[in-house]
N, C-alpha and C. Protein backbone atom coordinates (compact mmCIF):
# COMPACT_ATOMS: atom_id res chain seq x y z
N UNK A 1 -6.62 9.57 -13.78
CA UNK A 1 -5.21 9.31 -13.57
C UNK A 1 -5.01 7.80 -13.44
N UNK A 2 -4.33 7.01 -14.33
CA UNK A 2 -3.72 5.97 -13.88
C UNK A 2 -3.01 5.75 -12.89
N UNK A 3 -3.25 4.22 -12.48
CA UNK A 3 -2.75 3.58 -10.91
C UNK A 3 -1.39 4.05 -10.73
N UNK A 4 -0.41 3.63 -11.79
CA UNK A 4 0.85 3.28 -11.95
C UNK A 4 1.37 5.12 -11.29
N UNK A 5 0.49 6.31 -12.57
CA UNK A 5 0.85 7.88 -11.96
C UNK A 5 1.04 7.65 -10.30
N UNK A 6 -0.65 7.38 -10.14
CA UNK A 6 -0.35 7.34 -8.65
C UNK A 6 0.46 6.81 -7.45
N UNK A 7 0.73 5.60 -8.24
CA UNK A 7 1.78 5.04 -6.67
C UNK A 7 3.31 5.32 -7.15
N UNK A 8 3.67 6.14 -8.13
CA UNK A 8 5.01 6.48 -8.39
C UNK A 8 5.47 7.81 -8.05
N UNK A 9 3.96 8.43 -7.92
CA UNK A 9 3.97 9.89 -7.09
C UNK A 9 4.29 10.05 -5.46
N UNK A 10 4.03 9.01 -4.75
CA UNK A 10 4.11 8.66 -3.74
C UNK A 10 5.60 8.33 -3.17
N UNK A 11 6.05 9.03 -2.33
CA UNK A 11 7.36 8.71 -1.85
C UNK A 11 7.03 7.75 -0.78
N UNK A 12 7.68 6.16 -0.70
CA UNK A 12 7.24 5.28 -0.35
C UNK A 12 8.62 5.25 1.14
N UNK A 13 7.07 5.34 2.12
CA UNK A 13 7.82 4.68 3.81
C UNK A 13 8.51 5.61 4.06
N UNK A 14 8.71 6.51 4.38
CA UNK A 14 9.82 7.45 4.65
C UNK A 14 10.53 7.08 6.14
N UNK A 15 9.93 7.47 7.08
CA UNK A 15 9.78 6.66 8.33
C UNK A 15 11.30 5.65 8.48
N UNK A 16 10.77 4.59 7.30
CA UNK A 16 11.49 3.95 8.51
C UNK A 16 13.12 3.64 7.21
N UNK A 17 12.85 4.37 5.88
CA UNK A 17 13.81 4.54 4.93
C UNK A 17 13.73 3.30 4.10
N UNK A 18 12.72 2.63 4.19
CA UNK A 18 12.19 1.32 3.41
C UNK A 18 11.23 1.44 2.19
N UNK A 19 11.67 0.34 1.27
CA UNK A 19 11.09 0.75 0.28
C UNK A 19 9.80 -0.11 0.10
N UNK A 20 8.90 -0.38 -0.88
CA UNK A 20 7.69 -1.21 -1.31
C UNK A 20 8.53 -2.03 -1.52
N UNK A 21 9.00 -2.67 -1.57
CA UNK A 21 9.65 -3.83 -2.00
C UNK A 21 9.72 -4.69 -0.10
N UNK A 22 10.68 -4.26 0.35
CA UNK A 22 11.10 -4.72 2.33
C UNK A 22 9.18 -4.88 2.59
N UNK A 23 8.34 -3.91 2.19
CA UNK A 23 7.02 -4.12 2.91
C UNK A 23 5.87 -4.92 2.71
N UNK A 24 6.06 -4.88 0.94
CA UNK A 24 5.47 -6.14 0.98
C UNK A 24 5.83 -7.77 1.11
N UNK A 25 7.03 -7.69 1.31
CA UNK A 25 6.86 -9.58 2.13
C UNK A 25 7.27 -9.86 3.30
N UNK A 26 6.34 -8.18 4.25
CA UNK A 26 6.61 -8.60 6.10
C UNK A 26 5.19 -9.12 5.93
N UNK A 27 5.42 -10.13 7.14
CA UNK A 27 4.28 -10.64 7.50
C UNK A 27 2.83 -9.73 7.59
N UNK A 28 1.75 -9.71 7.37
CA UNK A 28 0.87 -9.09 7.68
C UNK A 28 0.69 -8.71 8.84
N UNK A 29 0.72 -9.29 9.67
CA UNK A 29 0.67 -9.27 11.31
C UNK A 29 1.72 -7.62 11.54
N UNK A 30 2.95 -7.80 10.95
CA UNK A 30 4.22 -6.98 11.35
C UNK A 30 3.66 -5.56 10.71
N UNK A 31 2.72 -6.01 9.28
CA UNK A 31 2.33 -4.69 8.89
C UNK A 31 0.96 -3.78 9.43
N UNK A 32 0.34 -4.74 9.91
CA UNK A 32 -0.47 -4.66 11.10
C UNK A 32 -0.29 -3.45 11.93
N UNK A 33 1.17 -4.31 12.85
CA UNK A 33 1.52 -3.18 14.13
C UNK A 33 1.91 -1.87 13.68
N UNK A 34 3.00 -1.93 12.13
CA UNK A 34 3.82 -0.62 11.59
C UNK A 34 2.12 0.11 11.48
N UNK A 35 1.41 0.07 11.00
CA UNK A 35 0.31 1.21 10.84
C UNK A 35 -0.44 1.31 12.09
N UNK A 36 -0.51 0.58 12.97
CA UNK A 36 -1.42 0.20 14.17
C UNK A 36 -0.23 1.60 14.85
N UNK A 37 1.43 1.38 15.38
CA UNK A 37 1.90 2.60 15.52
C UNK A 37 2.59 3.49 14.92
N UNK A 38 1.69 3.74 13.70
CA UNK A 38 1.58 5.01 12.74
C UNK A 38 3.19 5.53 12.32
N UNK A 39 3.44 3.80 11.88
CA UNK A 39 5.17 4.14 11.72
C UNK A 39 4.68 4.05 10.36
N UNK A 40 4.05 3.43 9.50
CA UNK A 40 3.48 3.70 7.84
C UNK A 40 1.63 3.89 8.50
N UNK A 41 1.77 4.24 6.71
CA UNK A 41 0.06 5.00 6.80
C UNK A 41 -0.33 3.86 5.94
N UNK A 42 -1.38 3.55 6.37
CA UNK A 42 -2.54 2.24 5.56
C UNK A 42 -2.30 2.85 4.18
N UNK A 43 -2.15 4.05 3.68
CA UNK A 43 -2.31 4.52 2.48
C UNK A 43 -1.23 4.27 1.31
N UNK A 44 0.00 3.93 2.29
CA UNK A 44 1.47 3.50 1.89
C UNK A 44 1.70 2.52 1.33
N UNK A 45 1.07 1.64 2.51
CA UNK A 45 0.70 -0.12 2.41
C UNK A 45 0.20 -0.58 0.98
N UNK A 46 -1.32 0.40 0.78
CA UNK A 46 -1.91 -0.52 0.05
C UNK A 46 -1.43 0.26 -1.45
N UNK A 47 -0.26 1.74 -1.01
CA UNK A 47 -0.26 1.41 -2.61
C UNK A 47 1.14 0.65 -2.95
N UNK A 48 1.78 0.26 -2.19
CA UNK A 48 2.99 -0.63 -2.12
C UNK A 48 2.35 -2.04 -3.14
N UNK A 49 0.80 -2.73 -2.04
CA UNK A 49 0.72 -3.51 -2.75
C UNK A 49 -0.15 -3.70 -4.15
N UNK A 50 -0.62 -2.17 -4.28
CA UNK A 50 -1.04 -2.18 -5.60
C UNK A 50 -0.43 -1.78 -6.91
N UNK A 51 0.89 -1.16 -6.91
CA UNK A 51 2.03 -1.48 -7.30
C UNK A 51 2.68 -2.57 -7.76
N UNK A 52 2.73 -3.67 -6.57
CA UNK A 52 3.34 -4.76 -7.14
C UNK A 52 1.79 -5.45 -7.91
N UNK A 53 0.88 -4.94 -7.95
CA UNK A 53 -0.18 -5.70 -8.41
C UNK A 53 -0.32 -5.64 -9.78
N UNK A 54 0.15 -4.26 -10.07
CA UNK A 54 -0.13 -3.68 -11.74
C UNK A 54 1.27 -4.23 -12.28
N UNK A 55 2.55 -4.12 -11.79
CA UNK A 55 3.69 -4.45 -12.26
C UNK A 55 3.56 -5.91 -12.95
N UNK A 56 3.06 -6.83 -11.96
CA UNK A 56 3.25 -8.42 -12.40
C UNK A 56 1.58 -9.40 -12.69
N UNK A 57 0.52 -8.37 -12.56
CA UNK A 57 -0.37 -9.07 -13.29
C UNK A 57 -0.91 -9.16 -14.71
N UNK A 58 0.19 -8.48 -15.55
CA UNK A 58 -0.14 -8.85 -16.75
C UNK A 58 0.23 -9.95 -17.42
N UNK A 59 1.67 -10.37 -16.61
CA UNK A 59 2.32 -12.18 -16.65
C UNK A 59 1.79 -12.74 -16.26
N UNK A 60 0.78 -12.65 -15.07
CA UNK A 60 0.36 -13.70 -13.99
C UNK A 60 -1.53 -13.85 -14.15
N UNK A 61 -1.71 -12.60 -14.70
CA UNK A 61 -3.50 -12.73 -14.63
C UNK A 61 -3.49 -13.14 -13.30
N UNK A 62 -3.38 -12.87 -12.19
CA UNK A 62 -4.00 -13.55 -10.65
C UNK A 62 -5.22 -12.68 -10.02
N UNK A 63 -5.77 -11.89 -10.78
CA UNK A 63 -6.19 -11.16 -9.96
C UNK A 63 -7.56 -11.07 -11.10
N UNK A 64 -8.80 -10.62 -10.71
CA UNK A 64 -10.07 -11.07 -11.30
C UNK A 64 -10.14 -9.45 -11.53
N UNK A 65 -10.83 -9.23 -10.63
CA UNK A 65 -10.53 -7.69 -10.36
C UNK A 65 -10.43 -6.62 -9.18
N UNK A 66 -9.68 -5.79 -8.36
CA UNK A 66 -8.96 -5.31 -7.84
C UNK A 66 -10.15 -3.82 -7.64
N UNK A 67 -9.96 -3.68 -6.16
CA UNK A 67 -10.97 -3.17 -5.94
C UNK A 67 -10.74 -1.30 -6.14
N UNK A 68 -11.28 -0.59 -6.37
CA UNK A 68 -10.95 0.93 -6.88
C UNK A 68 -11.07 1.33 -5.81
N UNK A 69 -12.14 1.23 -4.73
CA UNK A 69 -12.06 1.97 -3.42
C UNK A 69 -11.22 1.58 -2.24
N UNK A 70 -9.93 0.98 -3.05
CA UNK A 70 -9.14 0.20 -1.80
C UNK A 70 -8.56 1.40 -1.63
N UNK A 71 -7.86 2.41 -1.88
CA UNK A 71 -6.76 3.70 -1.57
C UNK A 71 -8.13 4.87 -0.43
N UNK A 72 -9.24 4.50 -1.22
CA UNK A 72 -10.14 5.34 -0.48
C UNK A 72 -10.27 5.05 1.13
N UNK A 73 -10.62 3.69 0.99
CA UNK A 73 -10.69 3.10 2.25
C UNK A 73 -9.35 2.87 3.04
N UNK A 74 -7.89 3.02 2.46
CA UNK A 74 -6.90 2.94 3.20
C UNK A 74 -7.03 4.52 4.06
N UNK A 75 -7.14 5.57 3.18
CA UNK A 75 -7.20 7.20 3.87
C UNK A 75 -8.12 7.27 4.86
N UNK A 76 -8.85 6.39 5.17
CA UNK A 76 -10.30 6.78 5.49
C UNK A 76 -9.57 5.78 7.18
N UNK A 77 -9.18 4.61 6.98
CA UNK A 77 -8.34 4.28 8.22
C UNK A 77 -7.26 4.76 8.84
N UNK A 78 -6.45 5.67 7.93
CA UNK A 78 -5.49 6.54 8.42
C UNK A 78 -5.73 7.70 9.26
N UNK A 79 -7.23 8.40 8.61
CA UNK A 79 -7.95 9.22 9.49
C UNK A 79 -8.27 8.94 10.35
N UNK A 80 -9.12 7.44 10.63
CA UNK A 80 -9.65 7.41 12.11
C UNK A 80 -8.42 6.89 13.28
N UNK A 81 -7.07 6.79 12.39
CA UNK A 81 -6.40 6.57 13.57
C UNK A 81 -5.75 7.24 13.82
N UNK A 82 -5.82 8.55 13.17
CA UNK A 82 -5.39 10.21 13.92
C UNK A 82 -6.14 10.75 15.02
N UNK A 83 -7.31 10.03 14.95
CA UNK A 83 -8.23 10.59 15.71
C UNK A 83 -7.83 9.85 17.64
């Protein structure tokens, strides 16, 4: 499945009625606390910013290459902070 399937499948932020767009240019710190109290899921986050990653790096080339187990490892922090 391509990236793009995946983060368009995703209903983004529900919570707080915000879209990928409002989340990726809060401070890190701010996005920090929103998952720290499980107001978004790490899983939200990183496909917010892998989204804007596929959208504008074919103008920009900024990116070398982009890691595949980043969505893995976002679920995998969402879990341990259910726990």
């Amino acid at each position: 499945m391509r990236l793009s399937a995946q983060v368009t499948s995703l209903k983004f932020l529900r919570w707080f009625n915000m879209n990928s767009q409002d989340l990726i240019f809060k401070p890190m710190t701010e996005i920090r606390d929103l998952i720290a109290s499980k107001e978004v899921k790490a899983e939200e986050v990183t496909r917010a910013f892998l989204a804007q990653t596929e959208k504008w790096n074919g103008k920009l080339n900024a990116y070398i290459s982009i890691n595949e187990k980043a969505l893995a490892c976002a679920k995998e922090v969402d879990q341990k902070g259910s726990k």
